[in-house]
Protein backbone atom coordinates (compact mmCIF):
# COMPACT_ATOMS: atom_id res chain seq x y z
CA UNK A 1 -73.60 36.07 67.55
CA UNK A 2 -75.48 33.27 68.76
CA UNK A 3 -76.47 32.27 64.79
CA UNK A 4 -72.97 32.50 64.06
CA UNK A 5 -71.76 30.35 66.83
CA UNK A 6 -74.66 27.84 66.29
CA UNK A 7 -73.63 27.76 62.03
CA UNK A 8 -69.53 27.30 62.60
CA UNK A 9 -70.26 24.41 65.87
CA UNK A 10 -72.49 22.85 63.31
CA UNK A 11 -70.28 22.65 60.49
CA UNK A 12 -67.05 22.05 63.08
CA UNK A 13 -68.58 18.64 63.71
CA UNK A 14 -69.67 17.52 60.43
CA UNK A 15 -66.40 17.63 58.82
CA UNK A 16 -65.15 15.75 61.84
CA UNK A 17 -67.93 13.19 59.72
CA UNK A 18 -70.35 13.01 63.15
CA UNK A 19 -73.91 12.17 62.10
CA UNK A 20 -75.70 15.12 60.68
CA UNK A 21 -78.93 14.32 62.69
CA UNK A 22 -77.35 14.27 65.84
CA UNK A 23 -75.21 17.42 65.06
CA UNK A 24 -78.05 19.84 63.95
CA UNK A 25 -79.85 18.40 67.28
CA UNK A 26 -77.13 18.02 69.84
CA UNK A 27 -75.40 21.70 68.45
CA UNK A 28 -78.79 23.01 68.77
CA UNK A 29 -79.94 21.94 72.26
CA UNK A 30 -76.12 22.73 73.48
CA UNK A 31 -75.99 26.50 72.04
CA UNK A 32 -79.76 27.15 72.89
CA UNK A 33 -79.81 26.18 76.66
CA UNK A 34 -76.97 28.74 76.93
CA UNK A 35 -77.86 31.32 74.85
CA UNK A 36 -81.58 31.25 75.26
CA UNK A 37 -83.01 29.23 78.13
CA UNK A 38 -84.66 25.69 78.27
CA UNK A 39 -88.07 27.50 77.80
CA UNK A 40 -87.34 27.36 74.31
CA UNK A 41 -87.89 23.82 73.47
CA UNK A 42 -91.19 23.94 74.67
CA UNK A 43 -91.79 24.30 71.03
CA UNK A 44 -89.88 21.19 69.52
CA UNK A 45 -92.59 18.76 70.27
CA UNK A 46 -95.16 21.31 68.12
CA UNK A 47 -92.32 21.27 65.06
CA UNK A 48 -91.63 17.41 65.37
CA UNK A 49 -95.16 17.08 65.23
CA UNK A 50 -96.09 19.04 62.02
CA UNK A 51 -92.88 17.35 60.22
CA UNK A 52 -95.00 13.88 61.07
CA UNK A 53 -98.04 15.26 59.87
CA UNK A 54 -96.94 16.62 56.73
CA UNK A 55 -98.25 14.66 53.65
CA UNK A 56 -96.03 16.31 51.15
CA UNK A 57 -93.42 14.35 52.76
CA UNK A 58 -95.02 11.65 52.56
CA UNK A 59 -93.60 11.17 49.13
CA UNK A 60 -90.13 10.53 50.01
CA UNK A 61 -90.14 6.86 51.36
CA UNK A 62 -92.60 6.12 48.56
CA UNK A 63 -90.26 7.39 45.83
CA UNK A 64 -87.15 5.47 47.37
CA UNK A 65 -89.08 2.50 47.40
CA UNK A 66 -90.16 2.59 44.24
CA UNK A 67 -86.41 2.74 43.05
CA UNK A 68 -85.17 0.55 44.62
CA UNK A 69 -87.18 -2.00 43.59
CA UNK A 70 -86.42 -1.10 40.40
CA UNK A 71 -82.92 -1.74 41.40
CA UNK A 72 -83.11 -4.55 43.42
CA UNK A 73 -85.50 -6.43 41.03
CA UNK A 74 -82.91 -6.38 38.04
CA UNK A 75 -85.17 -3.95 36.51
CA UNK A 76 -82.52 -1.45 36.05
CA UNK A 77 -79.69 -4.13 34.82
CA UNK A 78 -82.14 -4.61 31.96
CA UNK A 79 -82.69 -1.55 30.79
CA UNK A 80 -78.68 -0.68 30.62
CA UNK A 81 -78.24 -4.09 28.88
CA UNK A 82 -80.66 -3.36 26.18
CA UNK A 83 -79.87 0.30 25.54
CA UNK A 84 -75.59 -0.56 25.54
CA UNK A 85 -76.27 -3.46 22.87
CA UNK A 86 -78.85 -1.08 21.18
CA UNK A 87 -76.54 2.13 20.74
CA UNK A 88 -73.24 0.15 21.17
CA UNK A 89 -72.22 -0.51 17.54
CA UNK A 90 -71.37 3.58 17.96
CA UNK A 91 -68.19 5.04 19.06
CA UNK A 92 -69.54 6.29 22.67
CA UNK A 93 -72.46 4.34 22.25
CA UNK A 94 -72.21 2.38 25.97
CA UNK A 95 -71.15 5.94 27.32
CA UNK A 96 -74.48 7.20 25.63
CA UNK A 97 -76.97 4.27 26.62
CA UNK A 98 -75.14 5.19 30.14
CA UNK A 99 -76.95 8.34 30.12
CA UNK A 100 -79.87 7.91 28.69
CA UNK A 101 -80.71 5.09 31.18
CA UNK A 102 -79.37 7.08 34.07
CA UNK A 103 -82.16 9.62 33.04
CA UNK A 104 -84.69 7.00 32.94
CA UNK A 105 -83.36 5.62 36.33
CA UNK A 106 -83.29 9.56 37.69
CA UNK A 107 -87.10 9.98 36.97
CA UNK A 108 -87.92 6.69 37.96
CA UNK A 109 -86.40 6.40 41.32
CA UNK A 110 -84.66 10.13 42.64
CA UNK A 111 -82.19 8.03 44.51
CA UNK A 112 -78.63 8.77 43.59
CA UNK A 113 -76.83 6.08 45.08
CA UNK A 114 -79.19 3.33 43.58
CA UNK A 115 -78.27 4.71 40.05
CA UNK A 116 -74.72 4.91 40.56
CA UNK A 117 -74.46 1.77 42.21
CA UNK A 118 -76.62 -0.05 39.49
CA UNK A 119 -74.51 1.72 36.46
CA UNK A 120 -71.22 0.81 38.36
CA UNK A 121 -72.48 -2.39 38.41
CA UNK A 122 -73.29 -3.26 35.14
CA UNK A 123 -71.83 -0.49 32.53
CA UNK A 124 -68.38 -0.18 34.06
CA UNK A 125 -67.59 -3.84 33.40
CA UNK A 126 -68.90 -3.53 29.87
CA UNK A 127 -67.20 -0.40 29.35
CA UNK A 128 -63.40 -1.72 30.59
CA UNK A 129 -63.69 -4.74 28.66
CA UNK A 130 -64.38 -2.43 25.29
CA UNK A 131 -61.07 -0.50 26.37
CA UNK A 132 -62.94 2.45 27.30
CA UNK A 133 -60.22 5.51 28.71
CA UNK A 134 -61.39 4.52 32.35
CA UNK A 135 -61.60 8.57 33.41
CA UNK A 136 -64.17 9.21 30.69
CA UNK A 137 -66.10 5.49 31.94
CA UNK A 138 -66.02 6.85 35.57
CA UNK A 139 -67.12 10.13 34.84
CA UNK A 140 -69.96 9.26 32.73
CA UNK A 141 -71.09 6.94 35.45
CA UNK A 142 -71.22 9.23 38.51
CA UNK A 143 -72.50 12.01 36.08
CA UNK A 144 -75.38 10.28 34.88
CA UNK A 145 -75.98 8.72 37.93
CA UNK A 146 -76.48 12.13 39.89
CA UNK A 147 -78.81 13.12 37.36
CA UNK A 148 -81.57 12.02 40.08
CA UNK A 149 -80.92 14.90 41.42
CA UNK A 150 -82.33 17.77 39.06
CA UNK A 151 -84.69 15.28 37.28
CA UNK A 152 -88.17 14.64 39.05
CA UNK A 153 -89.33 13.00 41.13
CA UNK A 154 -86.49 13.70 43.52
CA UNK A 155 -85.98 13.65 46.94
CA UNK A 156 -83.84 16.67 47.01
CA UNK A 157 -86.77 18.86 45.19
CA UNK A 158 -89.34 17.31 47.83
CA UNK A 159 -86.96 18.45 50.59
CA UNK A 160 -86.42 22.31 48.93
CA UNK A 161 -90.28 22.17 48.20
CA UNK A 162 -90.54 22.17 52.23
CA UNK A 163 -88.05 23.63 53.55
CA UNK A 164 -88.56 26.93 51.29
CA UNK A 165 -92.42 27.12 51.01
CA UNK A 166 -92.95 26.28 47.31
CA UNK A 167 -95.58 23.57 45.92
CA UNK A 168 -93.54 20.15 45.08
CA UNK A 169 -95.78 19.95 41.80
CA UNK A 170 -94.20 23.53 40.28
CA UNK A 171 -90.31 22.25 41.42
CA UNK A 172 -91.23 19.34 39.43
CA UNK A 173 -92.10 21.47 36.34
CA UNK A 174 -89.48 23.89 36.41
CA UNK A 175 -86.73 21.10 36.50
CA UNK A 176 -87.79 19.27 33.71
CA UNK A 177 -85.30 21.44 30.98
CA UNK A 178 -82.79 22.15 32.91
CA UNK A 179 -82.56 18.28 33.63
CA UNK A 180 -82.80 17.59 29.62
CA UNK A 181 -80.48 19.76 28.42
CA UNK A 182 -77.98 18.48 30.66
CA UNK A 183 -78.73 15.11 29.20
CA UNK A 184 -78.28 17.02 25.58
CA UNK A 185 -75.07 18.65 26.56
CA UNK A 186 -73.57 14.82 28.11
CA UNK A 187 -74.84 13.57 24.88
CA UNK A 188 -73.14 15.97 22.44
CA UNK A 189 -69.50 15.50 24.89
CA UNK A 190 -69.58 11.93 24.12
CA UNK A 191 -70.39 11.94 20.48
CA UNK A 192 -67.65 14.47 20.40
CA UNK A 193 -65.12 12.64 21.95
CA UNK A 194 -66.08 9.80 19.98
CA UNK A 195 -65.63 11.82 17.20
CA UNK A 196 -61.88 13.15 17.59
CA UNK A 197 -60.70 10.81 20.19
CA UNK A 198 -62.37 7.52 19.11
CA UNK A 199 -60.04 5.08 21.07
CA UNK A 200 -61.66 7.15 24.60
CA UNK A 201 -65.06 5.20 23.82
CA UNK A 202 -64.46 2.76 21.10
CA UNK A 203 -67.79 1.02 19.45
CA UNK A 204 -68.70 -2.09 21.34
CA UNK A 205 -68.95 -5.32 18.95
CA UNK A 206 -73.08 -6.70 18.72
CA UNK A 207 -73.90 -9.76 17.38
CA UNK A 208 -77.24 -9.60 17.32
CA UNK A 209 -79.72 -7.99 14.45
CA UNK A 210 -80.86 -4.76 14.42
CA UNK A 211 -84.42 -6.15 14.60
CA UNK A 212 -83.50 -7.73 17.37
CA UNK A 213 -81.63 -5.35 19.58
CA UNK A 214 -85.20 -2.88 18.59
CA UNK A 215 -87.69 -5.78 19.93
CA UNK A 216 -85.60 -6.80 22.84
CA UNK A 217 -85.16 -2.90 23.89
CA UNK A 218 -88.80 -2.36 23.31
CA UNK A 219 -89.52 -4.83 25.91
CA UNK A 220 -87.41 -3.75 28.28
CA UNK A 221 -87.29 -0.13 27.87
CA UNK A 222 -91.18 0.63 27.47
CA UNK A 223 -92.77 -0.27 30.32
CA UNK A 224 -90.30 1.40 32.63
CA UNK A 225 -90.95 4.75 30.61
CA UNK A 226 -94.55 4.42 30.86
CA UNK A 227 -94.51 4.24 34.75
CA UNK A 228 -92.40 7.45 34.29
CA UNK A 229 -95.24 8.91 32.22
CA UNK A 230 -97.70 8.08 34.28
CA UNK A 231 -96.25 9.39 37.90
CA UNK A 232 -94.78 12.64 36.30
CA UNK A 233 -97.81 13.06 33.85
CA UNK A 234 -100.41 12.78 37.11
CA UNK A 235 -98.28 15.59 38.68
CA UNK A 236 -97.91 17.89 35.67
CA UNK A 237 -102.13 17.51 34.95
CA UNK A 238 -102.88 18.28 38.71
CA UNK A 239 -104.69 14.96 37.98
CA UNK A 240 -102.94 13.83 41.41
CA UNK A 241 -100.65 15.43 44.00
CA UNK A 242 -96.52 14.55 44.24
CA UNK A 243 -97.55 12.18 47.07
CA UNK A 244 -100.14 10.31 45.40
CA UNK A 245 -98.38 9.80 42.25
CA UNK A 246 -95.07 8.24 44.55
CA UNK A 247 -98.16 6.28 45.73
CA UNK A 248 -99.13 5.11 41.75
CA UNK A 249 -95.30 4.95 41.52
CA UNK A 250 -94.39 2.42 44.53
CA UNK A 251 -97.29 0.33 43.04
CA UNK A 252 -96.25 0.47 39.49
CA UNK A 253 -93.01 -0.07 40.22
CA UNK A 254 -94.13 -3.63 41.77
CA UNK A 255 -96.57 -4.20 39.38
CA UNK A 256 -93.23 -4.08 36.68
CA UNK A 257 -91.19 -6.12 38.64
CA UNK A 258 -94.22 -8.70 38.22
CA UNK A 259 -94.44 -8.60 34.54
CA UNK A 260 -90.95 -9.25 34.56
CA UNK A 261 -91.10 -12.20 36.67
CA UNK A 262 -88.77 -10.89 39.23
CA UNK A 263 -90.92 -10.33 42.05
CA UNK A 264 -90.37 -12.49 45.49
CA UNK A 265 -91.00 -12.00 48.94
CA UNK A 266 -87.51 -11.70 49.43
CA UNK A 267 -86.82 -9.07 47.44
CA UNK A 268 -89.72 -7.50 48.79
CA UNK A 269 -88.28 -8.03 52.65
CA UNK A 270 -85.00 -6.13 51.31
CA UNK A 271 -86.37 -3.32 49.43
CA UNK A 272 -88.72 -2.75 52.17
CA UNK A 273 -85.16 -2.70 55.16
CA UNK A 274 -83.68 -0.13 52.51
CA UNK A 275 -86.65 1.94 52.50
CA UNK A 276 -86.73 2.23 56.05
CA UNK A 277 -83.15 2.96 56.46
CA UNK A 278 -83.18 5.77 53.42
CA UNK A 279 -86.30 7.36 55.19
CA UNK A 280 -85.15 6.77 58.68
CA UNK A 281 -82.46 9.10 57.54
CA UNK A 282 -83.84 11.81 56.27
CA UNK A 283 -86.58 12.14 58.45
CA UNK A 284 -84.01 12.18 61.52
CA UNK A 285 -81.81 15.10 59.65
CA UNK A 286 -84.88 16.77 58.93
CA UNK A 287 -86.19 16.60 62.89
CA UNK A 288 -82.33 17.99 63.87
CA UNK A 289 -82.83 20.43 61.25
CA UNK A 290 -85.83 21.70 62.83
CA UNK A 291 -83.86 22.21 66.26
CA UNK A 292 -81.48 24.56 64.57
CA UNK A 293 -83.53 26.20 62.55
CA UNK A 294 -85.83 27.31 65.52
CA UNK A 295 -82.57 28.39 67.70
CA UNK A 296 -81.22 30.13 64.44
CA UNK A 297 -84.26 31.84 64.10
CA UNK A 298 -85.23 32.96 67.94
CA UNK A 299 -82.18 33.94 67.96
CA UNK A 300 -82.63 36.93 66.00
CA UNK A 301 -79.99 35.43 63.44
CA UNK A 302 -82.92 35.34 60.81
CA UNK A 303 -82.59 38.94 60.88
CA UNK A 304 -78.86 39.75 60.94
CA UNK A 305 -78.12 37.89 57.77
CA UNK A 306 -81.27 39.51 55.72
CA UNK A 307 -79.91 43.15 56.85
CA UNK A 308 -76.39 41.88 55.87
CA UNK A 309 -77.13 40.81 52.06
CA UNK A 310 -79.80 43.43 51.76
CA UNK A 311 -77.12 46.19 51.93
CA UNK A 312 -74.54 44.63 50.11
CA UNK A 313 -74.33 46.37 46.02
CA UNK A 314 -75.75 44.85 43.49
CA UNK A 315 -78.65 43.45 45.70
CA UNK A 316 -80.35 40.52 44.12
CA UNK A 317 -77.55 39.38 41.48
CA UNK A 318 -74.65 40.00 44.44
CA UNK A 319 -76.72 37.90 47.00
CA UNK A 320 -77.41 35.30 44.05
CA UNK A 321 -73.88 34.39 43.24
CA UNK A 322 -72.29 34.27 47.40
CA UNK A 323 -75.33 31.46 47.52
CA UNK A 324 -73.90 29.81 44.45
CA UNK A 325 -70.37 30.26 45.74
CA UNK A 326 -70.74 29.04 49.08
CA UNK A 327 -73.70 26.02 48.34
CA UNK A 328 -70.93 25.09 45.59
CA UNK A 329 -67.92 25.73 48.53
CA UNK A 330 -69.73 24.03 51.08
CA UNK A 331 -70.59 20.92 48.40
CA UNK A 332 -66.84 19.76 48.68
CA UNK A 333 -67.19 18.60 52.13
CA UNK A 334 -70.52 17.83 53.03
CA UNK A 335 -73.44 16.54 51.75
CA UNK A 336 -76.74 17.95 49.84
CA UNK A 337 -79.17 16.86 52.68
CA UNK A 338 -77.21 18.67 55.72
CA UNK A 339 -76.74 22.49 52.63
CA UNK A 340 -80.95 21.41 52.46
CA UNK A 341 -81.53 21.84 56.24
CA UNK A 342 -78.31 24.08 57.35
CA UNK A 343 -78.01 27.18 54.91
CA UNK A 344 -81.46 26.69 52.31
CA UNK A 345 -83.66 27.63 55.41
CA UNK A 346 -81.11 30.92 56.32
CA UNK A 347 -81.28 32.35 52.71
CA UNK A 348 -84.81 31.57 51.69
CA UNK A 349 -85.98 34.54 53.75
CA UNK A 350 -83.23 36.93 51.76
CA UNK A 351 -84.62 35.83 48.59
CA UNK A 352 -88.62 36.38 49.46
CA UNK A 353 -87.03 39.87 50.65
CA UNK A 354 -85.34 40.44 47.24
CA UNK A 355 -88.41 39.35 45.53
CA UNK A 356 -86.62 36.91 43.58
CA UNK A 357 -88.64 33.54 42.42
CA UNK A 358 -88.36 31.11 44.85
CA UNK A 359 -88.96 28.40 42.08
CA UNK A 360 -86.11 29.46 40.29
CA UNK A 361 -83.83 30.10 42.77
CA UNK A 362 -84.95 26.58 44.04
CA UNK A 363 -84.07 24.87 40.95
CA UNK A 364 -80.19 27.19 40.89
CA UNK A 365 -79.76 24.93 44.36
CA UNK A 366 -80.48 21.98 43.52
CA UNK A 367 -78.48 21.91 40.13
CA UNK A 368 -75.60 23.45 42.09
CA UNK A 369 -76.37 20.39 44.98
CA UNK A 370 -75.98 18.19 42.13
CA UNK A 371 -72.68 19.37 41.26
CA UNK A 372 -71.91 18.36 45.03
CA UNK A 373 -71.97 14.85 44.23
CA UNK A 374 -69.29 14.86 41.81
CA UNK A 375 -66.81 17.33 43.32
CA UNK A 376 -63.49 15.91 45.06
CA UNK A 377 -62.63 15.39 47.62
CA UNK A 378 -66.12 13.92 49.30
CA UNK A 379 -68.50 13.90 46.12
CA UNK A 380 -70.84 11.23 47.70
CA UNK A 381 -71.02 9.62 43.93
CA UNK A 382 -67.49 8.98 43.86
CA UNK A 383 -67.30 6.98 46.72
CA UNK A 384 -70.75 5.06 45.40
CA UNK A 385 -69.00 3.86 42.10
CA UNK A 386 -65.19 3.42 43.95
CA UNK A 387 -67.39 0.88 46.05
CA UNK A 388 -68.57 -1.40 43.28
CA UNK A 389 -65.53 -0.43 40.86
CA UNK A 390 -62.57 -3.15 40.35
CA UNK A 391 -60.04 -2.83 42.69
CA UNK A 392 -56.81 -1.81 40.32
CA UNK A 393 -59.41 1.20 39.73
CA UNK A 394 -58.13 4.12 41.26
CA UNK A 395 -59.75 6.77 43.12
CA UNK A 396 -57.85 9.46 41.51
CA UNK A 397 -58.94 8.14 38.44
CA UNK A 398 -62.57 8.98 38.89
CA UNK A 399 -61.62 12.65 40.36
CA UNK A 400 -60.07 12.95 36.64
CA UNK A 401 -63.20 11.63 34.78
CA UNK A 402 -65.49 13.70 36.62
CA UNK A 403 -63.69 17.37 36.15
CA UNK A 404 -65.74 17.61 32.73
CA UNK A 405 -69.08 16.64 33.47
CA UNK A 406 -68.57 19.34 36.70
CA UNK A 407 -67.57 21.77 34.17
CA UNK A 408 -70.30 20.83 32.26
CA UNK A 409 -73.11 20.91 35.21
CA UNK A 410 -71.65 25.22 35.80
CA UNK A 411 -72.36 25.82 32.34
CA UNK A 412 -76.14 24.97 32.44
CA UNK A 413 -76.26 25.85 36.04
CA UNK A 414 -74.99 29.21 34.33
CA UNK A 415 -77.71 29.61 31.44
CA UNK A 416 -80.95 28.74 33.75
CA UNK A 417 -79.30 31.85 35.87
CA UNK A 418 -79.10 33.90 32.83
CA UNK A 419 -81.99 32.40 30.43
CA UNK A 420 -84.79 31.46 33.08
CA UNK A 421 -87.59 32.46 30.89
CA UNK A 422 -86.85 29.91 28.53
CA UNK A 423 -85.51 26.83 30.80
CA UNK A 424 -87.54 27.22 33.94
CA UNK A 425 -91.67 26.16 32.79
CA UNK A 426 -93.73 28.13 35.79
């Protein structure tokens, strides 16, 4: 009962939109003075303590601030410049360097609101004034944009690697096809609709050569690609841990923003603010997380839910899809970070129970998190690209351009539940 009451206070205040650290710590101090004494946070200190001292962790403001220099430098206006002149001549072709650059942005930063912001930015503009149907520009936008979520290094795997137990290094691995074939299946979409509906993404007029556009992208789309390389490549070799390769990262991602002449101490001074305010974030969830996880869990709560979804027919595939259903449910309203620390932590001991892979069902969350993002009414990448879009754009506008790629996201979410042996690399 106390669990119960501790869950539906929770989520009470955070669709009233109070701050999720404060919630999961004031909820949690309120419910477990009544319900289980004061002696109880004799602990906290302990748990606040091993959350400060955990180097896997570590990686997180290292990551953000290695992509958001890459925003904040103009590195990432660049590389969507080069690739919309290089595959523009296409029908789709802006829609398509769109998403391959929001992949390269997703593995070089794992910051969602930096790529959606950038692409907003830069490709919407590009897109209007080539008459693109603005549903299918706003769609493609906040879909490639939340590809930072499934595609390492990102935050959200870093977070699930914690909270549920599992090495950072094997989330990594197992997200890497699931990430590219929803690149693939974005891909094919466009060229489809460019196919039969050819005035949704008309070609974009280049002046430049061929030669040209090749050189030009070369420069600009290489060295990016290598840092990419190099900071996933250190991980998948064992060559160096998550942490120290967002450590090579944060360093490469300077040492770019050097070659390309776009490095001052200015910039540096406000990537360094954002950093602070990113990780200042998540850190302060995760320290109200730990508060109501340990009153969830002296509670006896732990235990309630387990018995509940270990009697229930069907067993592991039953349990499997109410996760997906409610982590999907719960994804309208609130966001991935406050699912992370309020329900991952509740059914991770159900699933060790059920003896299902914990890498697997690690990667089902955070490709069904990912499809938070997008859905109406509070999809947090909506709101990201209605910031920086034109004004005459309308919100219900990007709710329209987004229902495919959300469509899209349940039917690969749907074949790494069905075909894990071939998508998820242990």
């Amino acid at each position: 009962m106390t669990g119960l009451m501790l869950f539906l206070i929770a989520l009470l205040f955070l669709f009233f939109g109070y701050s999720v650290a404060f919630t999961f710590a004031g909820v949690s101090v309120i419910v477990g003075v009544f319900a289980l004494g004061m002696d109880l946070f004799a602990f906290m200190p302990y748990r606040i303590m091993s959350v400060m001292e955990n180097t896997t962790l570590m990686a997180i403001p290292m990551f953000v601030f290695m992509g958001i220099v890459l925003q904040k430098t103009g590195l990432a206006e660049r590389l969507l410049e080069s690739a919309a002149k290089l595959f523009g001549s296409m029908a789709g072709g802006v829609a398509i360097s769109t998403i391959i650059v929001g992949a390269l942005l997703a593995a070089s930063t794992g910051v969602v609101g930096a790529s959606v912001v950038a692409m907003g930015v830069i490709s919407l503009p590009v897109m209007l004034k080539n008459n693109y149907h603005q549903p299918t520009a706003a769609g493609v936008i906040c879909a490639s944009g939340t590809l930072g979520q499934i595609i390492p290094p990102s935050i959200i795997l870093i977070i699930l690697g914690d909270v549920m137990g599992v090495p950072v290094g094997d989330l990594f691995k197992a997200a890497v096809l699931p990430g590219f074939l929803l690149i693939v299946v974005y891909t094919i979409y466009i060229l489809v609709l460019g196919k039969f509906k050819p005035h949704y993404c008309p070609p974009m007029e280049v002046t430049e050569s061929k030669r040209e556009l090749l050189v030009q992208a070369m420069k600009d789309i290489v060295p990016p690609l290598l840092l990419i390389v190099t900071v996933l490549g250190s991980i998948f070799t064992g060559v160096a841990t998550p942490t120290e390769s967002a450590a090579i990262g944060a360093v490469g991602s300077l040492v770019l923003a050097l070659f390309y002449r776009s490095l001052s101490f200015a910039k540096i001074n406000a990537v360094s603010k954002e950093t602070v305010k990113v990780t200042s974030m998540i850190f302060a969830v995760l320290i109200g997380a730990t508060a109501f996880s340990m009153v969830f869990s002296y509670s006896g709560s732990e235990y309630i839910v387990e018995e509940f979804f270990l009697e229930l027919p069907g067993e592991k595939w039953t349990f499997i899809l109410l996760a997906m259903l409610a982590i999907l449910i719960l994804g309208f309203f609130i966001d991935f970070i406050e699912i992370a620390f309020l329900v991952v932590p509740i059914l991770t001991p159900v699933a060790l129970a059920l003896d299902i892979d914990l890498i697997w069902f690690a990667i089902l969350i955070t490709m069904n998190l990912q499809t938070s993002f997008l859905t109406p009414p509070f999809g947090f990448s909506l709101f990201y690209l209605k910031g920086v879009a034109p004004p005459s754009f309308k919100t219900t506008t990007i709710y329209k351009g987004v229902i495919p790629f959300i469509l899209m996201q349940l039917f690969v979410l749907g074949l790494v539940l069905l075909l894990p042996e071939y998508l998820i690399i242990s």
